[in-house]
N, C-alpha and C. Protein backbone atom coordinates (compact mmCIF):
# COMPACT_ATOMS: atom_id res chain seq x y z
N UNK A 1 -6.85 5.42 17.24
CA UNK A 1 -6.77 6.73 16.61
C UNK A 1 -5.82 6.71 15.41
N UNK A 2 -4.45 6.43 15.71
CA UNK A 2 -3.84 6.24 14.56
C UNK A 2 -4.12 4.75 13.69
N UNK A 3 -4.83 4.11 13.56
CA UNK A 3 -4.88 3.08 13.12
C UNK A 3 -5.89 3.72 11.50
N UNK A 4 -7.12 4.41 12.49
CA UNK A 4 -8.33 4.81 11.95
C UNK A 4 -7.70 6.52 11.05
N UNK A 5 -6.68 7.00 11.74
CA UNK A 5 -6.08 8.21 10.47
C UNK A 5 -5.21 7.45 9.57
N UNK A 6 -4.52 6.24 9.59
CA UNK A 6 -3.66 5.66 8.27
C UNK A 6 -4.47 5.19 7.52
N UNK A 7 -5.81 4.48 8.14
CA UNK A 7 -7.32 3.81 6.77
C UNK A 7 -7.31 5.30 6.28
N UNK A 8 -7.98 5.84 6.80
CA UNK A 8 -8.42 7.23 5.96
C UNK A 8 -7.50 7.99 5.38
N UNK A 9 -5.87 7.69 5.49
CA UNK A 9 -4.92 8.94 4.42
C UNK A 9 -5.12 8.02 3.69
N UNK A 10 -5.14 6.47 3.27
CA UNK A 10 -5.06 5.45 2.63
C UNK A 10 -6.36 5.91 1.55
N UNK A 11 -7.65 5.60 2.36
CA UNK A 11 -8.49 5.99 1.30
C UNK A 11 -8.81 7.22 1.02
N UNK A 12 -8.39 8.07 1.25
CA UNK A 12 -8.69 9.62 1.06
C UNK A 12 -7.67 9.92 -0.40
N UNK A 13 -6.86 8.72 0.04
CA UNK A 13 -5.61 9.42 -1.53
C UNK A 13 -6.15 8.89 -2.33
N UNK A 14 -6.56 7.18 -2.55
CA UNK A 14 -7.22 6.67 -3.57
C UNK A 14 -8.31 7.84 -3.96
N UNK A 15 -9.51 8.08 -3.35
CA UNK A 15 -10.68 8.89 -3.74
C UNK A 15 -9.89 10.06 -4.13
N UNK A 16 -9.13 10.83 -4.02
CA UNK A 16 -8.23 11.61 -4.70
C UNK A 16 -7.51 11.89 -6.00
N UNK A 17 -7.42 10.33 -6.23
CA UNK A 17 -6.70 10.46 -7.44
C UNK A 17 -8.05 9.77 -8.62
N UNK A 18 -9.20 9.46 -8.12
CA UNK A 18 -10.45 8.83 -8.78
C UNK A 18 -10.76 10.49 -9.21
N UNK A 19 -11.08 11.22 -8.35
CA UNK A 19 -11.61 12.83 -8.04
C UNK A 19 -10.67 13.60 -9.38
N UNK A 20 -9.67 13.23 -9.33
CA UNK A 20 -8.04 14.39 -10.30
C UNK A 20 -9.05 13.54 -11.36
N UNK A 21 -9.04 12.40 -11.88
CA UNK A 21 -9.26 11.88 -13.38
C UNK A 21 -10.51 12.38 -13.49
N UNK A 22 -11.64 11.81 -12.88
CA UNK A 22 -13.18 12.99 -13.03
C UNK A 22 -13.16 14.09 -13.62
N UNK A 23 -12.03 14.83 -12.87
CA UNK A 23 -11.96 16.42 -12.97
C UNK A 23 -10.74 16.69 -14.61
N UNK A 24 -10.45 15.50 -15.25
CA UNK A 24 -9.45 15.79 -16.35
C UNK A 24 -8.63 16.20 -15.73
N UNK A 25 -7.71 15.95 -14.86
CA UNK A 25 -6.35 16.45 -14.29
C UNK A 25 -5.06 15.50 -14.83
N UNK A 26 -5.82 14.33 -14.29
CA UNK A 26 -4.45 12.65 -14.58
C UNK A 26 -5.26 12.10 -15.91
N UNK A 27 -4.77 11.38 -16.00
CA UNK A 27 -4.91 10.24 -17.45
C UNK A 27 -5.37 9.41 -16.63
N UNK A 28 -6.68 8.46 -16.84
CA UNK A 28 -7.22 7.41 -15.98
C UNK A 28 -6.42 6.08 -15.82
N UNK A 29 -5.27 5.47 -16.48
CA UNK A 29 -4.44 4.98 -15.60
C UNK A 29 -3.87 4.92 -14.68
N UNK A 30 -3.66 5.87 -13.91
CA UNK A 30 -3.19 6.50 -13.11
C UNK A 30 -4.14 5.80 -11.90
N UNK A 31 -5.38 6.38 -11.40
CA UNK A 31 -6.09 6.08 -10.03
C UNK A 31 -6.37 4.44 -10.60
N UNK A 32 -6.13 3.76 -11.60
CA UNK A 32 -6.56 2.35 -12.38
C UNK A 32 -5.86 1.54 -11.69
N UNK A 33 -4.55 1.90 -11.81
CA UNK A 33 -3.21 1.76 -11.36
C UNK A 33 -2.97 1.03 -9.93
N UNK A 34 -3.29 2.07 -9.19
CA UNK A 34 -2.83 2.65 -8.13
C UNK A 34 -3.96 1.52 -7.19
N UNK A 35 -5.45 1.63 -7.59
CA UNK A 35 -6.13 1.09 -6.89
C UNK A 35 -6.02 -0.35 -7.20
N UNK A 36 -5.72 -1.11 -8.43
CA UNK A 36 -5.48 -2.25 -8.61
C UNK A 36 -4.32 -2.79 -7.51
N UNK A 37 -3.19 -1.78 -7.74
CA UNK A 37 -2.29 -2.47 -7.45
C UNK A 37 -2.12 -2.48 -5.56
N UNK A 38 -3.36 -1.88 -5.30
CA UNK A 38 -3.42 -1.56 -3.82
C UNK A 38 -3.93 -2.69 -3.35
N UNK A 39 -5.22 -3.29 -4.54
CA UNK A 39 -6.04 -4.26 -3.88
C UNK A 39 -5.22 -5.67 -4.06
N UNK A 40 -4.25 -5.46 -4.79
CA UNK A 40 -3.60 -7.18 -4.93
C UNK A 40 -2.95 -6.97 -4.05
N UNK A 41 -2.05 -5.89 -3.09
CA UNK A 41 -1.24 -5.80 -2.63
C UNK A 41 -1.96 -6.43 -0.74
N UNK A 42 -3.42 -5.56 -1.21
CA UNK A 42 -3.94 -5.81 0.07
C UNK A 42 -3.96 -7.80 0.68
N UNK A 43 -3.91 -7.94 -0.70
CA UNK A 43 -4.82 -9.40 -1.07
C UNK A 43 -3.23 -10.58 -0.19
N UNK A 44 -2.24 -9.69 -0.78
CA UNK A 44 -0.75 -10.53 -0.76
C UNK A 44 -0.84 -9.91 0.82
N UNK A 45 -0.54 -9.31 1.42
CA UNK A 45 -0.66 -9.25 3.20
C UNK A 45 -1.98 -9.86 3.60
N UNK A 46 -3.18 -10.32 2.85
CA UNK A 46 -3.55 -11.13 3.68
C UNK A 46 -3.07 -12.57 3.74
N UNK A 47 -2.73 -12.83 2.24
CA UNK A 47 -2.52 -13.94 2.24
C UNK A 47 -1.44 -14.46 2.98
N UNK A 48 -0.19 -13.77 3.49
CA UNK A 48 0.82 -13.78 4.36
C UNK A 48 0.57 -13.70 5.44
N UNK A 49 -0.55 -12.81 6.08
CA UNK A 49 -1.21 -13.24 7.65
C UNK A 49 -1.55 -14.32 8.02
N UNK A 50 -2.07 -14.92 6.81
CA UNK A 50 -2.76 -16.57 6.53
C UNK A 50 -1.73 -17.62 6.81
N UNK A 51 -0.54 -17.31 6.16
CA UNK A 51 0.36 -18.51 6.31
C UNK A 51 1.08 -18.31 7.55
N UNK A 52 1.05 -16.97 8.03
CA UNK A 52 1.95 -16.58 9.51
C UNK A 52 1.09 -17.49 10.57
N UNK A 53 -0.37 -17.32 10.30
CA UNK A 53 -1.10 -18.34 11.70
C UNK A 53 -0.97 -19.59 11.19
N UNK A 54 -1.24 -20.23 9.72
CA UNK A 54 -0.46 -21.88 9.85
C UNK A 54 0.85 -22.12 10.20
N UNK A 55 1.57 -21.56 9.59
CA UNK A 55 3.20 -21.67 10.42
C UNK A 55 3.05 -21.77 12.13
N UNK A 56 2.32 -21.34 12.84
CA UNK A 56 2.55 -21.89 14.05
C UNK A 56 2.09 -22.99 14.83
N UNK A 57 1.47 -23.79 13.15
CA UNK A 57 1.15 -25.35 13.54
C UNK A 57 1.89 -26.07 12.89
N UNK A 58 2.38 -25.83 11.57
CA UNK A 58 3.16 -26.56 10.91
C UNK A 58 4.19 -25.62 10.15
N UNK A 59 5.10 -26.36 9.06
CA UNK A 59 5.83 -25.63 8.42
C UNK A 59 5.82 -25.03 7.11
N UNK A 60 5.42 -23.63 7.34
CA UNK A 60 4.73 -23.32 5.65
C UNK A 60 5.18 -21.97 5.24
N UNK A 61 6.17 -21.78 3.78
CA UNK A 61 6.34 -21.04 3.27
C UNK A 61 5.93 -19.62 3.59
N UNK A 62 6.25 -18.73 3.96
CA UNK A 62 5.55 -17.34 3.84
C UNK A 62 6.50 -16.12 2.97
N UNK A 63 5.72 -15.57 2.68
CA UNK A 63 5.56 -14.43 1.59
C UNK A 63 7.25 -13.40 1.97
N UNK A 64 8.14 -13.21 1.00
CA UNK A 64 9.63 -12.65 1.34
C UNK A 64 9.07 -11.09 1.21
N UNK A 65 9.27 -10.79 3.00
CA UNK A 65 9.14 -9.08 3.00
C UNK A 65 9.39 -8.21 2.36
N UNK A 66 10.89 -8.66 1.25
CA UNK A 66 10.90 -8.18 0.37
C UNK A 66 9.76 -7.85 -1.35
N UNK A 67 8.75 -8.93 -1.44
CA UNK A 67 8.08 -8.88 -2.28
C UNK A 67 6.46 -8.31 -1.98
N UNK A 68 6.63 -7.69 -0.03
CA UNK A 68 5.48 -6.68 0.56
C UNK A 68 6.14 -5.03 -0.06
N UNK A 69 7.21 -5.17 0.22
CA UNK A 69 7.84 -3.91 0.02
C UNK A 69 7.62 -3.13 -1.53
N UNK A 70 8.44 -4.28 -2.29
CA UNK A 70 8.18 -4.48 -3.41
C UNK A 70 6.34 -3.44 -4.12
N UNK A 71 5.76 -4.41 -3.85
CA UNK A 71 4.47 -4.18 -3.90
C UNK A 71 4.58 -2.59 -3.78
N UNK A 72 4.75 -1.80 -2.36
CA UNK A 72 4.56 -0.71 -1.93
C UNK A 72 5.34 0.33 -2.86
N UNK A 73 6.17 0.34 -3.35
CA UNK A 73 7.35 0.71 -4.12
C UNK A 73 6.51 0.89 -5.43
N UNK A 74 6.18 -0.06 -5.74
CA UNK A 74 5.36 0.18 -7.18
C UNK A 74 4.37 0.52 -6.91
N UNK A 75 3.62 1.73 -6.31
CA UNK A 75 2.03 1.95 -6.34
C UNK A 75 0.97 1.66 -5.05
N UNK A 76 1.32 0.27 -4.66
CA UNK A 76 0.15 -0.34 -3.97
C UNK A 76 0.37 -0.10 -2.42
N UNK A 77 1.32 1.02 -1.92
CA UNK A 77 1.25 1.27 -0.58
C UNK A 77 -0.09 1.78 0.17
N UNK A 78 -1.22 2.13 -0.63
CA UNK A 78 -2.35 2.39 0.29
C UNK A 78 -2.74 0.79 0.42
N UNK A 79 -2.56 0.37 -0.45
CA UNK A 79 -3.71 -1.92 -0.04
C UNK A 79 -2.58 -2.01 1.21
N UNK A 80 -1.36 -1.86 1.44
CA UNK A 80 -0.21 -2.38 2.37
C UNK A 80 -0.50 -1.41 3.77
N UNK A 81 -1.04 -0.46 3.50
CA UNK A 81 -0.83 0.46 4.95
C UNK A 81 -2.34 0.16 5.04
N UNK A 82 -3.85 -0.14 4.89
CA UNK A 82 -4.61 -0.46 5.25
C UNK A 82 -4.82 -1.99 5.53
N UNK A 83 -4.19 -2.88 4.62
CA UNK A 83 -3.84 -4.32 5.39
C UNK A 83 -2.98 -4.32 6.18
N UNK A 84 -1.88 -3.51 6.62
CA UNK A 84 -1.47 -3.18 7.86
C UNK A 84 -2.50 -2.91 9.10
N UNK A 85 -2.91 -2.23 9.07
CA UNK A 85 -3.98 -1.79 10.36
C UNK A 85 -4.69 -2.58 10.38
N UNK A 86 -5.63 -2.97 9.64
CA UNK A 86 -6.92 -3.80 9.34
C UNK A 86 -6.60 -5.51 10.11
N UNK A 87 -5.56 -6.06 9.20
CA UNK A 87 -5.01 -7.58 9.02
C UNK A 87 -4.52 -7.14 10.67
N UNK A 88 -3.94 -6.34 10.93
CA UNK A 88 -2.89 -6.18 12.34
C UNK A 88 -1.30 -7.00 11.74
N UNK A 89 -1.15 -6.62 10.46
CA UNK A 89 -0.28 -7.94 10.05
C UNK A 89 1.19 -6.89 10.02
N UNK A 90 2.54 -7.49 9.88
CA UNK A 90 3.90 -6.59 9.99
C UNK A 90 3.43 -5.29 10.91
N UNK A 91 2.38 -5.31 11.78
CA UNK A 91 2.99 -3.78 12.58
C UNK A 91 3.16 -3.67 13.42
N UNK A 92 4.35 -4.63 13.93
CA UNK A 92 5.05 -4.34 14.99
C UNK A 92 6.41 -4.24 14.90
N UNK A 93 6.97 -4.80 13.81
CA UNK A 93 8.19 -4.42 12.98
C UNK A 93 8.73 -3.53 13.06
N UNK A 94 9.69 -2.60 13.70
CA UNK A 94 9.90 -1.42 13.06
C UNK A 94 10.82 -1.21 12.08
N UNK A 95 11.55 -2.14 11.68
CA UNK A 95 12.45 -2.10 10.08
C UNK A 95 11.30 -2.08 9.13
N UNK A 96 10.36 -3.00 9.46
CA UNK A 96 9.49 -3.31 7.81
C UNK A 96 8.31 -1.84 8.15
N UNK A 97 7.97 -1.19 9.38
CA UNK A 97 7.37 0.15 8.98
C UNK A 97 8.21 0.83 8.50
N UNK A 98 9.32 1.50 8.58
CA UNK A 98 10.21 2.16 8.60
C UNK A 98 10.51 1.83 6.95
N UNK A 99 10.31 0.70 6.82
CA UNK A 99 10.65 0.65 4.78
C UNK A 99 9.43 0.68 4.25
N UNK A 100 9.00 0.52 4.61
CA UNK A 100 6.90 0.62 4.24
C UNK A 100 7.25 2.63 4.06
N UNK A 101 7.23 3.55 5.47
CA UNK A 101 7.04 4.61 5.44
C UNK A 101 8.18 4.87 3.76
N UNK A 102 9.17 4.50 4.24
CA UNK A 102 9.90 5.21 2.70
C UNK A 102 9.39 4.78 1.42
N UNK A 103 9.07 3.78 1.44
CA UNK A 103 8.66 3.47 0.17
C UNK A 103 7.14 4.50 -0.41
N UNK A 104 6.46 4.48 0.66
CA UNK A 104 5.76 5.82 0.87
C UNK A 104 5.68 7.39 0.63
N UNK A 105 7.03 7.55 1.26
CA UNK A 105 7.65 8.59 0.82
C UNK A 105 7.99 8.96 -0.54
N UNK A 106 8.46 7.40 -0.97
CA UNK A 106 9.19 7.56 -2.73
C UNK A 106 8.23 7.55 -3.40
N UNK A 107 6.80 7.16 -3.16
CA UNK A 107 5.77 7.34 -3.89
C UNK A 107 5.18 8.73 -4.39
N UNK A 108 5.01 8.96 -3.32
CA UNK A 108 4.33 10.35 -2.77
C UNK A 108 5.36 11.48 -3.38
N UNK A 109 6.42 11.62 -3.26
CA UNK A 109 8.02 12.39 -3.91
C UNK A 109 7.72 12.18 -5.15
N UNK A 110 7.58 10.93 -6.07
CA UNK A 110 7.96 10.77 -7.49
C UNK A 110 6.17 11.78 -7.67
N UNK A 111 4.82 11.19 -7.41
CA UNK A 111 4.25 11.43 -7.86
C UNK A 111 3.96 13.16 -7.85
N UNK A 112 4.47 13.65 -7.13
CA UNK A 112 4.05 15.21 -6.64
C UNK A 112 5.23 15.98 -7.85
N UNK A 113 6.24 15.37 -7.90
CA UNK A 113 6.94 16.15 -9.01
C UNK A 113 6.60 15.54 -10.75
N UNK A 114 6.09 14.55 -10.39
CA UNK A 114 5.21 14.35 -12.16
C UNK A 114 4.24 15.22 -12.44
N UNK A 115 3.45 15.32 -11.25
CA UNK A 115 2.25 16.30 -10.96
C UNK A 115 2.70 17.61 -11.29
N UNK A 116 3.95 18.56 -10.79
CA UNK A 116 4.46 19.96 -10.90
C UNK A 116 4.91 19.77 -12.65
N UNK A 117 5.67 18.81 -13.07
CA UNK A 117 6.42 19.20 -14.25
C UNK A 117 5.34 18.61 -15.46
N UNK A 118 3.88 17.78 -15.34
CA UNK A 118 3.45 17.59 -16.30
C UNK A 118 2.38 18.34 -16.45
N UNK A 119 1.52 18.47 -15.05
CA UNK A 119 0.18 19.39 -15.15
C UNK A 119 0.23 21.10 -14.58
């Protein structure tokens, strides 16, 4: 249940912000943005799921939580909270949800007051 409501706030915001530019609301960078940087983001938690199952045959580099976060911080927290559920990858963490949700938060905060003071 909650797995299947975080895919859908995930893609419901993308189709949201596709929907605002359609409608002349945002500047089409904006949903350009957002969905690019969702799908590389998605791309970098898989690729870190990838090296988490070789690491438990051999010894192999994996991806600094800090540069998942990262990712989320700039834009791409819907690719990170649906390769979360999807991959099953960081969610059992509760520091790295818990910085995932804020970074979330800081998204969602910055963009809602660009939204009040520009449109």
């Amino acid at each position: 249940m909650i797995k299947s409501t975080l895919i859908i706030f995930s893609s419901v915001f993308i189709a949201l912000l596709w929907l605002a530019y359609l409608n002349h609301k945002i500047e089409m960078f904006v949903p350009i943005y957002i969905s690019l940087l969702s799908g590389i983001t998605f791309l970098y938690y898989a690729w870190d799921k990838r090296k988490a199952v070789q690491s438990n045959r051999k010894q192999v580099s994996r991806i600094p939580e800090r540069h998942l976060h990262l990712c989320a911080l700039l834009g791409g927290w819907p690719g990170a909270l649906i390769a979360q559920q999807t991959l099953r990858h960081k969610s059992q963490k509760r520091v790295f949800i818990v910085i995932l949700w804020l970074c979330i938060a800081v998204n969602l905060s910055l963009g809602s007051y660009v939204w009040y003071v520009y449109y």
